[in-house]
N, C-alpha and C. Protein backbone atom coordinates (compact mmCIF):
# COMPACT_ATOMS: atom_id res chain seq x y z
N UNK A 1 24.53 -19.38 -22.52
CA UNK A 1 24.24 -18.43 -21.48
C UNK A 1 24.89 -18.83 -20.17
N UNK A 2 24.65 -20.38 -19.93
CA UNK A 2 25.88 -20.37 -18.68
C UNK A 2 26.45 -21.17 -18.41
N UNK A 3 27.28 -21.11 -19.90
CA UNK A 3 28.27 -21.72 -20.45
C UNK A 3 29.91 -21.33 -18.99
N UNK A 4 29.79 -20.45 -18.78
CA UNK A 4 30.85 -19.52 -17.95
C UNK A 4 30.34 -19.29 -17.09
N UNK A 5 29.42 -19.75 -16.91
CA UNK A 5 28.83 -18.82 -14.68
C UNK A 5 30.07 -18.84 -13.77
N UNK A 6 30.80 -20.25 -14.02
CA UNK A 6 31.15 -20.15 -12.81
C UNK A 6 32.20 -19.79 -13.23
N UNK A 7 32.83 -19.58 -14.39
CA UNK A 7 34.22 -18.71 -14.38
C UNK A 7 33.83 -17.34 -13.80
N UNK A 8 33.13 -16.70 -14.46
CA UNK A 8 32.71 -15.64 -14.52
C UNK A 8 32.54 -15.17 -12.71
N UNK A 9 31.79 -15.70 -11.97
CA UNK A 9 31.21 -15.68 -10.36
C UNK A 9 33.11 -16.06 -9.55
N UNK A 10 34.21 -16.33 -10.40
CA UNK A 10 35.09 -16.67 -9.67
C UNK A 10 35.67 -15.40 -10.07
N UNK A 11 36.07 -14.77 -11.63
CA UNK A 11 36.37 -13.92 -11.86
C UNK A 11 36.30 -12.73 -10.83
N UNK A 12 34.97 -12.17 -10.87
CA UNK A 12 34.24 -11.23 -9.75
C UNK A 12 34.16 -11.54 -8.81
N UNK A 13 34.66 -10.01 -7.84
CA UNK A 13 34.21 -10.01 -6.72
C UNK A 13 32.71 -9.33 -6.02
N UNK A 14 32.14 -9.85 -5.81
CA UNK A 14 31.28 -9.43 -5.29
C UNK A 14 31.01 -8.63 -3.98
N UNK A 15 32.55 -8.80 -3.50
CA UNK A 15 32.79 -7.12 -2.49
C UNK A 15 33.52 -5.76 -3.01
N UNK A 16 33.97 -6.18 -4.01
CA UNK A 16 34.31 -4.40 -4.88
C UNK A 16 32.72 -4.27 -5.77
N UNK A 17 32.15 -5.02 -5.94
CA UNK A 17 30.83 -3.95 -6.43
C UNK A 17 29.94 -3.61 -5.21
N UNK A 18 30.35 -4.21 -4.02
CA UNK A 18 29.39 -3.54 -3.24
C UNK A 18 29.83 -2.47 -2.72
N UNK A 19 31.00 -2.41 -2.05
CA UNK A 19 31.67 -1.55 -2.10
C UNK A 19 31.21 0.15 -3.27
N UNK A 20 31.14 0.30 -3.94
CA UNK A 20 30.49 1.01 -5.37
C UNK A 20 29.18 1.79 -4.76
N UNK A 21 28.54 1.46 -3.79
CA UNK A 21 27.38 1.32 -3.49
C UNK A 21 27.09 2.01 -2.24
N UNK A 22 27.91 1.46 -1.57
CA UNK A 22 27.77 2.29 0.62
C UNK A 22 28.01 3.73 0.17
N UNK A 23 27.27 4.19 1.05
CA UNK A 23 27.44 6.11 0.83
C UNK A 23 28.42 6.16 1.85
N UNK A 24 29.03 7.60 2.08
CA UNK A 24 30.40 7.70 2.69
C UNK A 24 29.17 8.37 4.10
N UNK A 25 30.81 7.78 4.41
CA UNK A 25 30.77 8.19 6.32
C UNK A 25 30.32 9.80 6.83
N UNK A 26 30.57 10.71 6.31
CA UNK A 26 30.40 12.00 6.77
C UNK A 26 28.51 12.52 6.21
N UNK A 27 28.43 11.87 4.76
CA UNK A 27 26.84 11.94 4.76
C UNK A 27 25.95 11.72 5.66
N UNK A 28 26.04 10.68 6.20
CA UNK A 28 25.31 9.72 7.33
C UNK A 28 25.54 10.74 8.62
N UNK A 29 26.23 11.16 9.20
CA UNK A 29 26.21 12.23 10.44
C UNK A 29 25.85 13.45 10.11
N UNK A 30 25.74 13.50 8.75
CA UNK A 30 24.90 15.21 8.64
C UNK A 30 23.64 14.77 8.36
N UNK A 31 23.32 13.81 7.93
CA UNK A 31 21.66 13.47 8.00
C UNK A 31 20.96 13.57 9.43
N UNK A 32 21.97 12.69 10.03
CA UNK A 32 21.30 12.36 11.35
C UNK A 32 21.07 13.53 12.10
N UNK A 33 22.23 14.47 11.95
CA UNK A 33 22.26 15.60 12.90
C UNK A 33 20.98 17.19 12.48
N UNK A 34 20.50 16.20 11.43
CA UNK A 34 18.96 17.41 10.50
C UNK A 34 18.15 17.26 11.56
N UNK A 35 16.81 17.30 10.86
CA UNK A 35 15.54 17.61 11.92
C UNK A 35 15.18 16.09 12.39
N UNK A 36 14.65 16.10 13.31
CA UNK A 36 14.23 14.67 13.78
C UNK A 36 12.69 14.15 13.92
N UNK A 37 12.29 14.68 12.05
CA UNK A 37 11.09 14.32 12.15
C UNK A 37 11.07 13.38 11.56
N UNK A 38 10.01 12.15 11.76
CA UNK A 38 9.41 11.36 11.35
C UNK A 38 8.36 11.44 10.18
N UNK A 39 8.89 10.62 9.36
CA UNK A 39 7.03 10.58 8.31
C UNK A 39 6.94 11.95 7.82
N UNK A 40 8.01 12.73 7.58
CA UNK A 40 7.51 14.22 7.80
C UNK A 40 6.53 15.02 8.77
N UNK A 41 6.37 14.65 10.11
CA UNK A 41 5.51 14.87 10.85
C UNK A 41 6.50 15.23 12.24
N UNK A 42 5.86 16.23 13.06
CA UNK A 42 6.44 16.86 14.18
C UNK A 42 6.40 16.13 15.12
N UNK A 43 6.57 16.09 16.60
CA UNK A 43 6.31 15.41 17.50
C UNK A 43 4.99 15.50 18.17
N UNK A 44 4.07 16.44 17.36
CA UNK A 44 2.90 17.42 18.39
C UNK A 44 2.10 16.42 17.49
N UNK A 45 2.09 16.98 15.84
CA UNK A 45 1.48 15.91 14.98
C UNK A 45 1.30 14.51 14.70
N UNK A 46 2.85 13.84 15.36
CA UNK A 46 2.58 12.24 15.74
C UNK A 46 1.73 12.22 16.50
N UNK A 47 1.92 13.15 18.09
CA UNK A 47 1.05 12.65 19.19
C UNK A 47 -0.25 12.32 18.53
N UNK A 48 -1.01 13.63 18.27
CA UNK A 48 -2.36 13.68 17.66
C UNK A 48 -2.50 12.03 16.86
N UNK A 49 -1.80 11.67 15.71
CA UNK A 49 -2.28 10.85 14.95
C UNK A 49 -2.51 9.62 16.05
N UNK A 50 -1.63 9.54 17.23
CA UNK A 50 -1.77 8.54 17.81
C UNK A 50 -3.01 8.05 19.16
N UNK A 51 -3.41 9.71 19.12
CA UNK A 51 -4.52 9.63 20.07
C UNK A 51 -5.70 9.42 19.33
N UNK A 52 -4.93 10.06 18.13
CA UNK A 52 -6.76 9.70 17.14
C UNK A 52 -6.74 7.84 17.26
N UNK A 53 -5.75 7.41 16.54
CA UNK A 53 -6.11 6.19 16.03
C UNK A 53 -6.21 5.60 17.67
N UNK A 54 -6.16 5.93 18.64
CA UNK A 54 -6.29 4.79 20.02
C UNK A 54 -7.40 4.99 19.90
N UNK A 55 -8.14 6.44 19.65
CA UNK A 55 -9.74 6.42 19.68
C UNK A 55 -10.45 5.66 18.95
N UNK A 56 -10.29 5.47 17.91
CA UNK A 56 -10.95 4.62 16.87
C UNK A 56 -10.76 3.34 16.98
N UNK A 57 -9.54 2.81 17.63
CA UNK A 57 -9.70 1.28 18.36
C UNK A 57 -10.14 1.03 19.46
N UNK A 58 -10.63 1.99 20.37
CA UNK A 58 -11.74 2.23 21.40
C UNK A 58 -12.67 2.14 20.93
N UNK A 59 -13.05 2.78 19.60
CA UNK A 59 -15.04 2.77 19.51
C UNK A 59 -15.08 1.22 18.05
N UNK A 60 -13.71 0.95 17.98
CA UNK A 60 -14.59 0.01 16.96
C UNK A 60 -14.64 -1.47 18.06
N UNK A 61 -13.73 -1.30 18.70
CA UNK A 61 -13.90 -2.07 19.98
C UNK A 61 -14.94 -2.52 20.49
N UNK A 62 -15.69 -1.26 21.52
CA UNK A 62 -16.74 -1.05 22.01
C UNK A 62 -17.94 -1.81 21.05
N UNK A 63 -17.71 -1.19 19.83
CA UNK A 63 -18.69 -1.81 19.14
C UNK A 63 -19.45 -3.11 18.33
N UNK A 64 -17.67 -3.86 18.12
CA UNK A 64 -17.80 -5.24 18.15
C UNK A 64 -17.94 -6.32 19.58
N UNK A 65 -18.23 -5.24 20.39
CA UNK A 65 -19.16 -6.11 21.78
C UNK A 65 -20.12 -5.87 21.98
N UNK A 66 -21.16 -4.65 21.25
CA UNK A 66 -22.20 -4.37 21.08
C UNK A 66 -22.37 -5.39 20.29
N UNK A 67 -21.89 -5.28 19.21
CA UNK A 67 -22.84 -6.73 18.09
C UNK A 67 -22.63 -7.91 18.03
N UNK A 68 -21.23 -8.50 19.40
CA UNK A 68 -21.65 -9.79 19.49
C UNK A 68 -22.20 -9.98 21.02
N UNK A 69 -23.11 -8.54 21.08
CA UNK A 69 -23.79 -8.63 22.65
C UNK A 69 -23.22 -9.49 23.72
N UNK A 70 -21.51 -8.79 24.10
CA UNK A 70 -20.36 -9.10 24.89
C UNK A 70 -21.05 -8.13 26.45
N UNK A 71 -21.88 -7.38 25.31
CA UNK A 71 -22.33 -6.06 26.75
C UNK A 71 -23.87 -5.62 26.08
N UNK A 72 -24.63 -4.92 26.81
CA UNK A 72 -25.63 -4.67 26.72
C UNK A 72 -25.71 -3.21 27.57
N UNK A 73 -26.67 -2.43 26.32
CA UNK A 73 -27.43 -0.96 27.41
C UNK A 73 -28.41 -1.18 28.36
């Protein structure tokens, strides 16, 4: 089995198979130039997800100083 590695690893190049592989240049600028959503999500719908989750690290916050009585009612 590797009897030949290293013929074999001298044989090959390992920049013509990568080469095989990169997508071409004109794909890549028509992608970019599509919609510019994220996550599949709009810019209105990020906002939201991001005000939700600040809220919920506000109240779990709040609340792990309630129970290591950091604060008191």
């Amino acid at each position: 089995m590797f009897d030949n590695l290293r013929e074999d690893a001298a044989a090959q190049s390992f920049y013509e198979e990568e080469a095989q592989f990169q997508p071409a240049a004109g794909t890549e600028q028509a992608r970019k130039s599509g919609s510019s959503r994220f996550l599949g999500m709009t810019p209105i719908q990020r906002f939201v997800i991001a005000v939700m989750m600040m809220f919920a690290v506000c109240v779990i916050g709040a609340l792990c100083l309630l129970v290591t009585e950091k604060i008191m009612f």
